[in-house]
N, C-alpha and C. Protein backbone atom coordinates (compact mmCIF):
# COMPACT_ATOMS: atom_id res chain seq x y z
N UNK A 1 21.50 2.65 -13.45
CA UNK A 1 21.91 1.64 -12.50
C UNK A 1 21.09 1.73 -11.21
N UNK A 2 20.88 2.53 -11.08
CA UNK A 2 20.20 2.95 -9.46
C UNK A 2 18.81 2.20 -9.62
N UNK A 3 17.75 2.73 -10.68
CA UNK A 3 16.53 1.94 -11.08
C UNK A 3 16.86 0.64 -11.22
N UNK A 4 17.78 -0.06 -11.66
CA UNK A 4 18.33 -1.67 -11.52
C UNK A 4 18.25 -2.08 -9.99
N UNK A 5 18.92 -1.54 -9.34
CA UNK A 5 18.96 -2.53 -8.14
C UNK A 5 17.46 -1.81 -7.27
N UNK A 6 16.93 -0.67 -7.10
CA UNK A 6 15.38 -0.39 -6.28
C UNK A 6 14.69 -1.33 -7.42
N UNK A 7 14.50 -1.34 -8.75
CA UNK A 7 13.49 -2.87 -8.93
C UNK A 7 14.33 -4.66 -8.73
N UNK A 8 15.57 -4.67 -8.25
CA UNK A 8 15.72 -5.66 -7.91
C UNK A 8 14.97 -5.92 -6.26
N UNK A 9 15.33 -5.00 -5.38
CA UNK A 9 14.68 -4.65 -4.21
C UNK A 9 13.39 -4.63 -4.42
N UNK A 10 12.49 -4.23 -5.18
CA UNK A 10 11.14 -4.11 -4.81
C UNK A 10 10.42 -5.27 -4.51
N UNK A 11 10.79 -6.16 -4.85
CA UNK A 11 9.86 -7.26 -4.14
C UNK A 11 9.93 -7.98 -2.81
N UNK A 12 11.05 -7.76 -2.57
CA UNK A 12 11.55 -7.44 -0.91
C UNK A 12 10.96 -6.48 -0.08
N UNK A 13 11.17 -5.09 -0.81
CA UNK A 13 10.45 -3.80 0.13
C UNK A 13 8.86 -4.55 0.13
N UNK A 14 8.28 -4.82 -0.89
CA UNK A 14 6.93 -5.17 -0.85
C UNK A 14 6.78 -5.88 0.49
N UNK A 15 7.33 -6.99 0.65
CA UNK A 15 7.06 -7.90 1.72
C UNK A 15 7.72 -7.50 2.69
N UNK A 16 8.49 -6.84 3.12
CA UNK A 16 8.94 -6.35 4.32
C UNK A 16 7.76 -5.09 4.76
N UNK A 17 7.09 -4.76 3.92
CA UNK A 17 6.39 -3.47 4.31
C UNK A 17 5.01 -4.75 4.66
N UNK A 18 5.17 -5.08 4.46
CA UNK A 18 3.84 -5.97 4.50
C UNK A 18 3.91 -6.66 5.82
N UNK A 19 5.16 -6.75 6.34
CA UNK A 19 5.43 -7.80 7.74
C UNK A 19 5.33 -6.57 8.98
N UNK A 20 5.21 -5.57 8.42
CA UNK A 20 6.01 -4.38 9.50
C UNK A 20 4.60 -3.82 10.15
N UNK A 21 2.97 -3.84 8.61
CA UNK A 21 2.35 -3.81 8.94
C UNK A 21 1.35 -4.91 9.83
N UNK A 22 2.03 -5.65 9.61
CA UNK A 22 0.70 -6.89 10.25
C UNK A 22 1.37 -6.92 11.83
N UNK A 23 2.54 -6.11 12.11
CA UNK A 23 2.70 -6.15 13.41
C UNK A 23 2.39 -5.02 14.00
N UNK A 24 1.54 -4.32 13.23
CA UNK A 24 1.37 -3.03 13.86
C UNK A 24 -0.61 -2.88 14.69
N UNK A 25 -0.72 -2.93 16.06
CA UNK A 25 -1.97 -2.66 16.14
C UNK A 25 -2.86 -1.81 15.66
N UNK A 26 -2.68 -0.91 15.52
CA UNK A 26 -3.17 0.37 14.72
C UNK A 26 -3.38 0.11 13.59
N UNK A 27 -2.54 -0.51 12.71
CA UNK A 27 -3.07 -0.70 11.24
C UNK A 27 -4.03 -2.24 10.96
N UNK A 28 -3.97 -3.09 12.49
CA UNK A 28 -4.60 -3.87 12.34
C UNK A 28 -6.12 -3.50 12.96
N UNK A 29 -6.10 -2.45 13.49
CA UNK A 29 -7.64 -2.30 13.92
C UNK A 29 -7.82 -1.44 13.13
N UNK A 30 -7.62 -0.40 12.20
CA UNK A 30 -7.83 0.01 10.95
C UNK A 30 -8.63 -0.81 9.78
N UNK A 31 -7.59 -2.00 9.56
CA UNK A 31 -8.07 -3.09 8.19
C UNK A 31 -9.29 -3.53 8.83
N UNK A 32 -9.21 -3.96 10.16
CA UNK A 32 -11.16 -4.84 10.55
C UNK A 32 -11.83 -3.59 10.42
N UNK A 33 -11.68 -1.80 10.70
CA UNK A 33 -12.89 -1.23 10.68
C UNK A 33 -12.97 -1.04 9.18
N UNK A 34 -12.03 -1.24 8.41
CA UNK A 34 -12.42 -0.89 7.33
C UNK A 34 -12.95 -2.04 6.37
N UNK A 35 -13.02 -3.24 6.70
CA UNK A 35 -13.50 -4.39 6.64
C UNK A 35 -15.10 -4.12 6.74
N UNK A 36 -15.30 -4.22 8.59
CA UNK A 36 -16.57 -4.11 8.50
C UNK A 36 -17.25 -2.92 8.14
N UNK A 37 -16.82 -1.92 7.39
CA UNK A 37 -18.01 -0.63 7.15
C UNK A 37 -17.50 -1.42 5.46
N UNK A 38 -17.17 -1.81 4.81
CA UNK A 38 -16.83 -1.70 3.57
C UNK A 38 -18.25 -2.97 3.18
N UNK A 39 -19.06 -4.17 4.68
CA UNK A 39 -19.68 -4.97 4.50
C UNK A 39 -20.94 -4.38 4.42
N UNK A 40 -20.76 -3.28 5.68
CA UNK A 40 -21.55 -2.64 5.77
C UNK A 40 -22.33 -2.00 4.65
N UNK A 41 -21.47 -1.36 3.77
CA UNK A 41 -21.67 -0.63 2.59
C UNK A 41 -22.47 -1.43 1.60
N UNK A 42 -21.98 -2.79 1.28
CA UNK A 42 -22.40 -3.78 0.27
C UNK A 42 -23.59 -4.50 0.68
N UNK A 43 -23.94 -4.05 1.90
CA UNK A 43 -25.51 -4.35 2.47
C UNK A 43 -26.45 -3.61 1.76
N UNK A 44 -26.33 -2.32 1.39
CA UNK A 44 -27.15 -1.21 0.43
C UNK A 44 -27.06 -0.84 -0.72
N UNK A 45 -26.38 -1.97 -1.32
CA UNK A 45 -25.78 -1.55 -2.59
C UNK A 45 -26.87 -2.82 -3.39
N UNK A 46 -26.86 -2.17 -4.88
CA UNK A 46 -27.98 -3.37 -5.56
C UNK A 46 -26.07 -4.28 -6.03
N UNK A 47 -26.53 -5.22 -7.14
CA UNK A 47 -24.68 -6.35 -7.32
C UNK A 47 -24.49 -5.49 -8.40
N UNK A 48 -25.04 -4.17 -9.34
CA UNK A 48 -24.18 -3.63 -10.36
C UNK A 48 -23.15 -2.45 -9.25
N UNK A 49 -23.89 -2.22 -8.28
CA UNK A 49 -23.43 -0.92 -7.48
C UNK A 49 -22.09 -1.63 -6.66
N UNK A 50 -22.34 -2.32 -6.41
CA UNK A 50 -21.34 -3.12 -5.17
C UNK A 50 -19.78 -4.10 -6.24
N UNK A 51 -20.50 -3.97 -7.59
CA UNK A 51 -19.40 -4.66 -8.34
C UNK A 51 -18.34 -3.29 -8.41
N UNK A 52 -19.03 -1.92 -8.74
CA UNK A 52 -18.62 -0.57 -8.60
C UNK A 52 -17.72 -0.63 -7.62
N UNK A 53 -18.16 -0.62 -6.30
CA UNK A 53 -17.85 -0.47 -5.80
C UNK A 53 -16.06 -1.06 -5.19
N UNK A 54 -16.26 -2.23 -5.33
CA UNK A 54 -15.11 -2.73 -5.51
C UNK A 54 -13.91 -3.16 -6.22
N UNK A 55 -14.99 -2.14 -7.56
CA UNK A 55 -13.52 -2.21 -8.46
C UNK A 55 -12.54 -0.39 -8.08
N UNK A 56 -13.69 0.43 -7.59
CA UNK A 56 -12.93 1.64 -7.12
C UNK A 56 -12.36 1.49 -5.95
N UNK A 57 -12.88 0.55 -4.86
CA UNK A 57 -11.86 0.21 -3.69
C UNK A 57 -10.06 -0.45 -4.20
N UNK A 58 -10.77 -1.38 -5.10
CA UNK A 58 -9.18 -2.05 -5.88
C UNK A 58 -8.48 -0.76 -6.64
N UNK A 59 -9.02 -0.35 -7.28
CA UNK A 59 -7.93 1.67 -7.98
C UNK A 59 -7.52 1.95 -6.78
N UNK A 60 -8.26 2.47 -5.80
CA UNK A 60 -7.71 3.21 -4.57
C UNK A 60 -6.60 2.18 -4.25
N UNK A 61 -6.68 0.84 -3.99
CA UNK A 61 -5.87 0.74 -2.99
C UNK A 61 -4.43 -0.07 -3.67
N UNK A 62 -5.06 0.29 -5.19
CA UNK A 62 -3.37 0.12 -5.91
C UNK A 62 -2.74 1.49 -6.18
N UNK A 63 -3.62 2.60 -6.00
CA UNK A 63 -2.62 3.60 -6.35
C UNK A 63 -2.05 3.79 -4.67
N UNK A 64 -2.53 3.65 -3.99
CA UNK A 64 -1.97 3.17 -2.44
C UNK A 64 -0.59 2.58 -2.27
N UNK A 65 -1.15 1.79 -2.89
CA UNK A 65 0.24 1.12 -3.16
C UNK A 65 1.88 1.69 -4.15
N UNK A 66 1.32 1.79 -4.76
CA UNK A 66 2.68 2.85 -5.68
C UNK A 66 2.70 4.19 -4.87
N UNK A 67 1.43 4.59 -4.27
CA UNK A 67 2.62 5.77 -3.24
C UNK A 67 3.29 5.53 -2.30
N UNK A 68 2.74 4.00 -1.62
CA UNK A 68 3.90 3.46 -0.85
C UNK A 68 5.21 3.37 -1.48
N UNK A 69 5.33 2.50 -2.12
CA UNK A 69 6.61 2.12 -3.02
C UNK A 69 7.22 3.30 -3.36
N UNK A 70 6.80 4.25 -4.09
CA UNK A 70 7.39 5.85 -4.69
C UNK A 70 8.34 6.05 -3.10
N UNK A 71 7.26 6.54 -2.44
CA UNK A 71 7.80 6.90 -1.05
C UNK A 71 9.00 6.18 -0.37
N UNK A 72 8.71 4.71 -0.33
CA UNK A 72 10.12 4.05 -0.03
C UNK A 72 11.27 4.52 -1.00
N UNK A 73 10.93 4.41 -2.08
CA UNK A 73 11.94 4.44 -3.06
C UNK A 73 12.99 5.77 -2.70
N UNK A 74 11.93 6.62 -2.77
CA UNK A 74 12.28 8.14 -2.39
C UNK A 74 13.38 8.17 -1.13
N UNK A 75 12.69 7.54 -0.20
CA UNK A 75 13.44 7.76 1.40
C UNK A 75 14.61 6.89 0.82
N UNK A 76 15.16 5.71 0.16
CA UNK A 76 16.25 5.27 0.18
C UNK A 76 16.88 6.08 -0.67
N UNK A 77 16.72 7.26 -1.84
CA UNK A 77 17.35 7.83 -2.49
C UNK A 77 18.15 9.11 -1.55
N UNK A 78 17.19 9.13 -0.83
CA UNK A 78 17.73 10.83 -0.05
C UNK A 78 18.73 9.99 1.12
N UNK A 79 18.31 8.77 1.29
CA UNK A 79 18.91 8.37 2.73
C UNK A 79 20.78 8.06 2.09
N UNK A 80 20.30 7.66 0.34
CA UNK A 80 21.88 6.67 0.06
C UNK A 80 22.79 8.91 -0.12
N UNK A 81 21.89 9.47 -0.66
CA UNK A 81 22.21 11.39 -1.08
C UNK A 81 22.94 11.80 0.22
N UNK A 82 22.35 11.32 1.52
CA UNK A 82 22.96 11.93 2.75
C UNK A 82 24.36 10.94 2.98
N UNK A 83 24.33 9.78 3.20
CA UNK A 83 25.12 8.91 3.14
C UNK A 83 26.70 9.07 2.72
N UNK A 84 25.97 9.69 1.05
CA UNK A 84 27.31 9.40 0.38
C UNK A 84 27.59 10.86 -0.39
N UNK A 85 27.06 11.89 -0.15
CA UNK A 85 27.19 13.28 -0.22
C UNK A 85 26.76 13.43 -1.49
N UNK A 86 25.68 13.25 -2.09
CA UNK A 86 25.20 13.36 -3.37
C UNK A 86 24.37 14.41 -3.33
């Protein structure tokens, strides 16, 4: 039951984590530097290297993503454990 309602939630947490960041300055001057060195990068790259390249940026930044999610998941498990004396 518990896995029932955190994947009813997950597409909520998704977009709430997503609103929390775009208000954050820090993670928004993060995404432009990592923007422009990532252009930077694809300036020296031949198009087999740079196709590379961005399919290992996309791995990284989906397993990014499921440690986000894990992690939320996690903090609401320990948060409902303290809560309700589990």
């Amino acid at each position: 039951m518990e896995k029932d309602i955190l994947d009813a939630f997950e597409p909520n947490i998704m977009e709430r984590l997503g609103e929390v960041y775009c208000q954050n300055a820090e993670y928004k001057q993060r995404l432009k530097d990592e923007k422009e060195l990532s252009e930077k990068l694809k300036e020296g790259l031949t198009e087999e290297q740079a196709v590379a390249a961005e399919k290992y940026y996309a791995s990284i930044s989906a397993t990014m993503g499921i440690c986000e999610l894990l992690a939320y998941r996690q903090g609401m498990r320990d948060m409902a454990a303290i809560l309700y004396g589990r």
